[in-house]
Protein backbone atom coordinates (compact mmCIF):
# COMPACT_ATOMS: atom_id res chain seq x y z
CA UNK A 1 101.52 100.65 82.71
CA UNK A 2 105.10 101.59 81.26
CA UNK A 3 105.74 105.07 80.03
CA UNK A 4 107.87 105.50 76.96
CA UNK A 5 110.21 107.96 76.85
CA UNK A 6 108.57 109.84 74.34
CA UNK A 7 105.08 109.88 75.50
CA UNK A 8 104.28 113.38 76.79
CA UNK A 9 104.61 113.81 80.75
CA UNK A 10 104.09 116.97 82.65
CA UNK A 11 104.95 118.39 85.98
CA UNK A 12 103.82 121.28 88.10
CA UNK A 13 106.47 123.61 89.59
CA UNK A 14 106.50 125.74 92.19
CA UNK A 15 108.98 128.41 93.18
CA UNK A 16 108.79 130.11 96.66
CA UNK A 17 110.16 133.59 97.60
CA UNK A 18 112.94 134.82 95.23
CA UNK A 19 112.88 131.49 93.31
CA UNK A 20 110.36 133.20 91.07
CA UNK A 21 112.71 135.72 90.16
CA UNK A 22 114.59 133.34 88.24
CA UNK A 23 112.02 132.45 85.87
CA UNK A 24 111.79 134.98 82.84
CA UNK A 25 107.91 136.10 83.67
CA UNK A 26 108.59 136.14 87.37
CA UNK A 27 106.09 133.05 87.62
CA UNK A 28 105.39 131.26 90.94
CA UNK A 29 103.60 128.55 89.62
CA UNK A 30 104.90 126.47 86.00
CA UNK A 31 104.10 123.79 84.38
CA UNK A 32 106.61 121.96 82.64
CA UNK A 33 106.34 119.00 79.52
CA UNK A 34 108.94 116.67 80.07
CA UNK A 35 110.44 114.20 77.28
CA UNK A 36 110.97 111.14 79.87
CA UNK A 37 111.43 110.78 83.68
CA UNK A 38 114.08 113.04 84.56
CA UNK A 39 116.15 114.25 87.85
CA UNK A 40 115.09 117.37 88.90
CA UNK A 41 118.38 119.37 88.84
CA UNK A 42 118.72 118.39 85.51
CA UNK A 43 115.16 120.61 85.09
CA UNK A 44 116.58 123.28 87.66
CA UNK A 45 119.61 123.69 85.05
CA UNK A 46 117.42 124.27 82.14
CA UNK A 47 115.81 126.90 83.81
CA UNK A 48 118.86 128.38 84.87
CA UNK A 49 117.38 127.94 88.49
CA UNK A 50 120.56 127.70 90.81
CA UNK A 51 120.21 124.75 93.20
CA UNK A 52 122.65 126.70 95.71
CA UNK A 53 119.64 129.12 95.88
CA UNK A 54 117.13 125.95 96.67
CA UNK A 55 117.15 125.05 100.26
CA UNK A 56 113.68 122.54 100.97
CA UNK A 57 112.26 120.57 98.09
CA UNK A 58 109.12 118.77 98.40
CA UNK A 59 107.38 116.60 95.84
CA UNK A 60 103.91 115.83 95.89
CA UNK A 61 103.66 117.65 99.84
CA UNK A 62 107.08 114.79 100.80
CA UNK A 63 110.47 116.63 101.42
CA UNK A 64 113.75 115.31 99.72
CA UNK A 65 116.79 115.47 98.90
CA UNK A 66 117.16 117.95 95.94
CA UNK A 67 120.12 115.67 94.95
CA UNK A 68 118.07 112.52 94.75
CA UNK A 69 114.84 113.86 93.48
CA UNK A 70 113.61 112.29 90.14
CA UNK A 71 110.38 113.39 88.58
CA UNK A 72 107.27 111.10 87.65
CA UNK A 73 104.32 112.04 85.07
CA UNK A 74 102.48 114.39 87.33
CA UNK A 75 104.20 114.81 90.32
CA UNK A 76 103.68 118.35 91.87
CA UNK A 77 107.26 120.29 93.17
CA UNK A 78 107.77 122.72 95.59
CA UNK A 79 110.71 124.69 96.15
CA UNK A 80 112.00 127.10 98.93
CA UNK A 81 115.15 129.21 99.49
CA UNK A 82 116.50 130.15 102.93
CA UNK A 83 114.63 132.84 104.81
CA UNK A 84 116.45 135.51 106.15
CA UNK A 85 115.15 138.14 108.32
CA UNK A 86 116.27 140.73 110.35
């Protein structure tokens, strides 16, 4: 089955460590409508999530490339900045 672009399609986000911070309610976990299939920086812009500040990426539990990641009707994201420690 073909998806249209404008049939409704929804992912599930989730930001790691400080990557919540970026989000306006300090939310770990976010679900997001999506018009069509779209690359996942493009989301990361939108929600004024830097990708600098990104440093694993995993979609549905399968690491990636940030830079090559697209997003499908349901897929689940991870995200994860650099640990630092002391």
């Amino acid at each position: 089955m073909d998806l249209e672009c404008n049939d409704p399609m929804r992912m599930r986000l989730h930001l790691s460590g400080h990557l919540r911070y970026f989000d306006a309610l300090q939310r770990a976990d976010l679900e997001i409508d999506l018009a069509c299939k779209e690359r996942l920086t493009d989301i990361l812009a939108t929600l004024k999530i830097p990708v600098g500040e990104v440093f694993i990426t995993s979609i549905n539990g399968e690491v990636v490339p940030l830079n090559d990641a697209w997003i499908q009707p349901d897929d689940h994201v991870r995200l994860y900045p650099a640990m630092s420690g002391g």
